[in-house]
N, C-alpha and C. Protein backbone atom coordinates (compact mmCIF):
# COMPACT_ATOMS: atom_id res chain seq x y z
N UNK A 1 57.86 85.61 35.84
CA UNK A 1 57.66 86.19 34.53
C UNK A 1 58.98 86.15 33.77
N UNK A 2 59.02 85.67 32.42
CA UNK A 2 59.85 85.52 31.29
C UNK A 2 60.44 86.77 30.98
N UNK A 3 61.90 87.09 30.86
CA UNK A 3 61.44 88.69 30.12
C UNK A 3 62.17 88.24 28.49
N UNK A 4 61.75 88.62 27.88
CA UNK A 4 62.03 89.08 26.28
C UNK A 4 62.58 90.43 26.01
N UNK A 5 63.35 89.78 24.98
CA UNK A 5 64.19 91.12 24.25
C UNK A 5 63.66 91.96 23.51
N UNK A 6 63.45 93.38 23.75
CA UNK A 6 62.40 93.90 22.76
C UNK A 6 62.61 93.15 21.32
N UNK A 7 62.95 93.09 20.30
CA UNK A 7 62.80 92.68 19.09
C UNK A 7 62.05 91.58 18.99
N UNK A 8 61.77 90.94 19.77
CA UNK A 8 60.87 89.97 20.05
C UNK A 8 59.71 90.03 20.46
N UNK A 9 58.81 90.70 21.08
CA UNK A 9 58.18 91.38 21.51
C UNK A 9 56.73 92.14 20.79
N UNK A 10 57.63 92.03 19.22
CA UNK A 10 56.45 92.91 18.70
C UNK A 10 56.11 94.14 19.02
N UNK A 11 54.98 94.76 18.11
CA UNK A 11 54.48 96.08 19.02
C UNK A 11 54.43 96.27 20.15
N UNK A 12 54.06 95.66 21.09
CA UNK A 12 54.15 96.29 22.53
C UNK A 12 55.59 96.76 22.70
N UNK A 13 56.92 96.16 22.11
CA UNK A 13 58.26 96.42 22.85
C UNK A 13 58.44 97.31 21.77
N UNK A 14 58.16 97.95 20.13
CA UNK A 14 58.33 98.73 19.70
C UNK A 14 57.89 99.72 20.06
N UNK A 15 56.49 99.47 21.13
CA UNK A 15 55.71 101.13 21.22
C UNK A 15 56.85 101.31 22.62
N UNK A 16 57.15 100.34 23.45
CA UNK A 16 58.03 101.47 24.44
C UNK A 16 59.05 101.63 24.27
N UNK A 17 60.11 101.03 22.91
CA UNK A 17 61.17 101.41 22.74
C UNK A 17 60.91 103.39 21.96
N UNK A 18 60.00 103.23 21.77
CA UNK A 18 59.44 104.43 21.31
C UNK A 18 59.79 105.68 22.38
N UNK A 19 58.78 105.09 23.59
CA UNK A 19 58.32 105.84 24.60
C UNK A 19 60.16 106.15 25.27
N UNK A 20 60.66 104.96 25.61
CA UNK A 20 62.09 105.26 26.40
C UNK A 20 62.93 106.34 25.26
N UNK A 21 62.67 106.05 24.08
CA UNK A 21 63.93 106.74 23.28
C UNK A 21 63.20 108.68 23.83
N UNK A 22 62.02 108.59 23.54
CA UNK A 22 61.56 110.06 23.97
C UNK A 22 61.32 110.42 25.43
N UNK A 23 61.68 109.75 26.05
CA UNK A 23 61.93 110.02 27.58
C UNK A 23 63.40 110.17 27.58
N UNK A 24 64.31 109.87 26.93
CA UNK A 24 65.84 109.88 27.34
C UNK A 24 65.92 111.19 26.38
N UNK A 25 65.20 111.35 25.43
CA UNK A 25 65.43 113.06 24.75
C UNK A 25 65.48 113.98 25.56
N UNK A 26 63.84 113.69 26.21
CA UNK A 26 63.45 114.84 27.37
C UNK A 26 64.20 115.04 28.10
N UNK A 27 65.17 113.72 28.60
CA UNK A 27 65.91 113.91 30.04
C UNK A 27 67.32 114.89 29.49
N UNK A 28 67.81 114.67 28.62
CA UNK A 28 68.74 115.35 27.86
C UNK A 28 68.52 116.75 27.37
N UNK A 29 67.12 117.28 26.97
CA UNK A 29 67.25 118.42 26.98
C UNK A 29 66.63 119.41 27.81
N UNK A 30 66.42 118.55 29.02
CA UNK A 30 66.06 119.21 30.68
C UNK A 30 67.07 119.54 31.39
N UNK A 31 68.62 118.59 30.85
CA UNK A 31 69.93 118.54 31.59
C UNK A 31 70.33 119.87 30.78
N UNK A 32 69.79 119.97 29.45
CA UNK A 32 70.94 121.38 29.06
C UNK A 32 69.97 122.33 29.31
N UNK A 33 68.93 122.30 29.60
CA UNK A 33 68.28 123.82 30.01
C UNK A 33 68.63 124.46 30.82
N UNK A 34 68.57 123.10 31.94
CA UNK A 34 69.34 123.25 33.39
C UNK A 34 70.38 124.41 33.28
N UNK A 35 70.73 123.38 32.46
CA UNK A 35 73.11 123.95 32.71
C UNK A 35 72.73 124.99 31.95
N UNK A 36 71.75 125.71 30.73
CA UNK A 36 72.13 127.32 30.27
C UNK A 36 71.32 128.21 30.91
N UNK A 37 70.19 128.21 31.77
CA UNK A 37 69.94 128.81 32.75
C UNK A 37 70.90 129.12 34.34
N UNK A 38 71.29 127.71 34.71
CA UNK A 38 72.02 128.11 35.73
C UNK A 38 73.24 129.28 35.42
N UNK A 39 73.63 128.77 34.26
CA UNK A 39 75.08 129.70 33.75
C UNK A 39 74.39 131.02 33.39
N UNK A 40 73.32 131.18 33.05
CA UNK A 40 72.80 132.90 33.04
C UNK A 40 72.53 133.37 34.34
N UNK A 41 72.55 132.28 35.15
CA UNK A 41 71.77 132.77 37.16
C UNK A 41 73.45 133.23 37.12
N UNK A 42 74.14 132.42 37.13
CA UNK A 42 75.67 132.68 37.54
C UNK A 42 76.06 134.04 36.83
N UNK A 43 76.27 134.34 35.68
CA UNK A 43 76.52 135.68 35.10
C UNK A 43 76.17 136.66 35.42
N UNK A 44 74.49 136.92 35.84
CA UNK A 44 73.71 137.89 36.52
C UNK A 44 73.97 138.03 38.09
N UNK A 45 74.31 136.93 38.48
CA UNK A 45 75.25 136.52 39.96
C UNK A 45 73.36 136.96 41.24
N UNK A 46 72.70 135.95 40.39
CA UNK A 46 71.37 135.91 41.53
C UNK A 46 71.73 134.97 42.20
């Protein structure tokens, strides 16, 4: 199988450049929930 550069691609590589850009959000604001919960576990010292 060939691979292509999304821009080439057409809709199919625009709908998952879509999908990756909102999966790398999610992952980013799962990493800071993380880190301001843990730092309230740490303060409360559970």
């Amino acid at each position: 199988m060939k691979k292509k550069p999304l821009a080439r691609v057409g809709d199919q590589g625009r709908g998952f450049g879509v999908v990756a850009e909102s999966g790398k959000q999610f992952a980013a604001e799962t990493r800071r929930l993380y880190q301001e919960i843990e730092q309230m576990l740490k303060l409360r010292k559970i």
